[in-house]
Protein backbone atom coordinates (compact mmCIF):
# COMPACT_ATOMS: atom_id res chain seq x y z
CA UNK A 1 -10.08 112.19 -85.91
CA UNK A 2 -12.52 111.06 -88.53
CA UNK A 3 -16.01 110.24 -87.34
CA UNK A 4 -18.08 107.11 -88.74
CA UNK A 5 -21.61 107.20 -88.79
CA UNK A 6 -23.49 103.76 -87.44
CA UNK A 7 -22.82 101.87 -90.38
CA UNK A 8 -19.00 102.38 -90.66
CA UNK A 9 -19.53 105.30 -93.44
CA UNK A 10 -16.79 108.67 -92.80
CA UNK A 11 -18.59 111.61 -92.14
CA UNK A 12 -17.51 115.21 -92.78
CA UNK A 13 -17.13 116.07 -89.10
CA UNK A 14 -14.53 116.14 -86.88
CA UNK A 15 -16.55 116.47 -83.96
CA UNK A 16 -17.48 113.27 -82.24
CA UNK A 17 -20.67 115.26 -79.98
CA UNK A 18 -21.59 116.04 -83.45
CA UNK A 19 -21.34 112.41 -85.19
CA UNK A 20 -22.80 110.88 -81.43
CA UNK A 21 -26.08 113.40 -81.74
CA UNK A 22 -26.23 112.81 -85.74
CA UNK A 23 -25.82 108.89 -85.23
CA UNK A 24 -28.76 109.38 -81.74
CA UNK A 25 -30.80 111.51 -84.58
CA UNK A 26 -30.63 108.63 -87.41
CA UNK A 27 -31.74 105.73 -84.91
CA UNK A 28 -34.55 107.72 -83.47
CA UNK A 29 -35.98 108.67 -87.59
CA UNK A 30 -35.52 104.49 -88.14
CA UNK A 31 -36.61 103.82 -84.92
CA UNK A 32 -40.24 106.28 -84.93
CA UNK A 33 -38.74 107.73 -82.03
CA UNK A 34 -40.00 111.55 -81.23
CA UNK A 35 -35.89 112.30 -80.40
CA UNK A 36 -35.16 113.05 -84.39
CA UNK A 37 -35.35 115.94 -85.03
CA UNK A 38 -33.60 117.42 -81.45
CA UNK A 39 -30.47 114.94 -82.02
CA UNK A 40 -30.59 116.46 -85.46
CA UNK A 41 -30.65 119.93 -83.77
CA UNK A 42 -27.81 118.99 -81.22
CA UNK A 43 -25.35 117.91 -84.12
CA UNK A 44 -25.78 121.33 -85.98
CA UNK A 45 -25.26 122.91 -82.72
CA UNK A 46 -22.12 120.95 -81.74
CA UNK A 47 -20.63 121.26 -85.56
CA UNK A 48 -22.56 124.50 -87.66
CA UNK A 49 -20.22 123.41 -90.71
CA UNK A 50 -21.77 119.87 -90.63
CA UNK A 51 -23.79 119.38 -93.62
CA UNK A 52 -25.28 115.83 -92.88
CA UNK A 53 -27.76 116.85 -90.13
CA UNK A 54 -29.34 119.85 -91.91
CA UNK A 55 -29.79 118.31 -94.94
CA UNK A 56 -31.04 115.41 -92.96
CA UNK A 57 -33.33 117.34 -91.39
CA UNK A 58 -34.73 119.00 -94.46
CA UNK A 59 -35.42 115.01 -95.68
CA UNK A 60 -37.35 114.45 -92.53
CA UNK A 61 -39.37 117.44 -92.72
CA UNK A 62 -39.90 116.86 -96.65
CA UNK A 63 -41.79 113.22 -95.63
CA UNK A 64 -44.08 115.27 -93.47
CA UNK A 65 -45.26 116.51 -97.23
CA UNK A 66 -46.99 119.66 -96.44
CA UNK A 67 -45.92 123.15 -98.12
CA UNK A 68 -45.83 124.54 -94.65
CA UNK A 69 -42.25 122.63 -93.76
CA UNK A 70 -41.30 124.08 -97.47
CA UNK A 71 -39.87 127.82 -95.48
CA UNK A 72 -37.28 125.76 -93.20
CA UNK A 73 -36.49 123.49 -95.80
CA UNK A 74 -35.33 125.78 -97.97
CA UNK A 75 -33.24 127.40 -95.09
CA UNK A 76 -31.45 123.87 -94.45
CA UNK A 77 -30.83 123.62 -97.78
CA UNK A 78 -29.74 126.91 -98.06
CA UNK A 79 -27.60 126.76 -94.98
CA UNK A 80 -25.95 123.46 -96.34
CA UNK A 81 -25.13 124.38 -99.86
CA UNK A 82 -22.02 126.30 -99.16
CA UNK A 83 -20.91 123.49 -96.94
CA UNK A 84 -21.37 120.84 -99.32
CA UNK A 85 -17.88 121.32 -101.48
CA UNK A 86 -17.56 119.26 -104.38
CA UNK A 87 -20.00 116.58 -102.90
CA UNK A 88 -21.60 114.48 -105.22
């Protein structure tokens, strides 16, 4: 079944722990909530070829603007590339 993120948008997941923790992940950023970044965590976890959440993460980490984020950034990244397809 496809899963929708909290706006009604199809995500590439089939896994609805995965779209619940990405969705929990995405109101906590909006929200300042300190739950982020482990919802983020739990959605990679439930779904490892979900590329929303790392490369979510990876934006998160990027606002925090200091080169010392710039190691698991580039892992995220790295980890999300070959799931990415022919994204645009």
């Amino acid at each position: 079944m496809q899963q929708l993120d909290s706006r009604g948008h199809e995500m590439s997941t089939a896994s609805g722990a995965a779209a619940e923790a990405f969705n929990a992940g995405m109101s906590g950023f909006v929200n300042w909530r300190t739950d982020a970044m482990a919802n983020l965590d739990a959605a990679i976890a439930a779904d490892s070829g979900f590329a929303l959440p790392m490369l979510t993460k990876g934006w998160i980490l990027q606002t925090g603007r200091t080169a010392a984020f710039r190691p698991l950034i580039k892992s995220l990244l790295a980890d999300a590339a070959p799931l990415m397809g022919n994204a645009n």
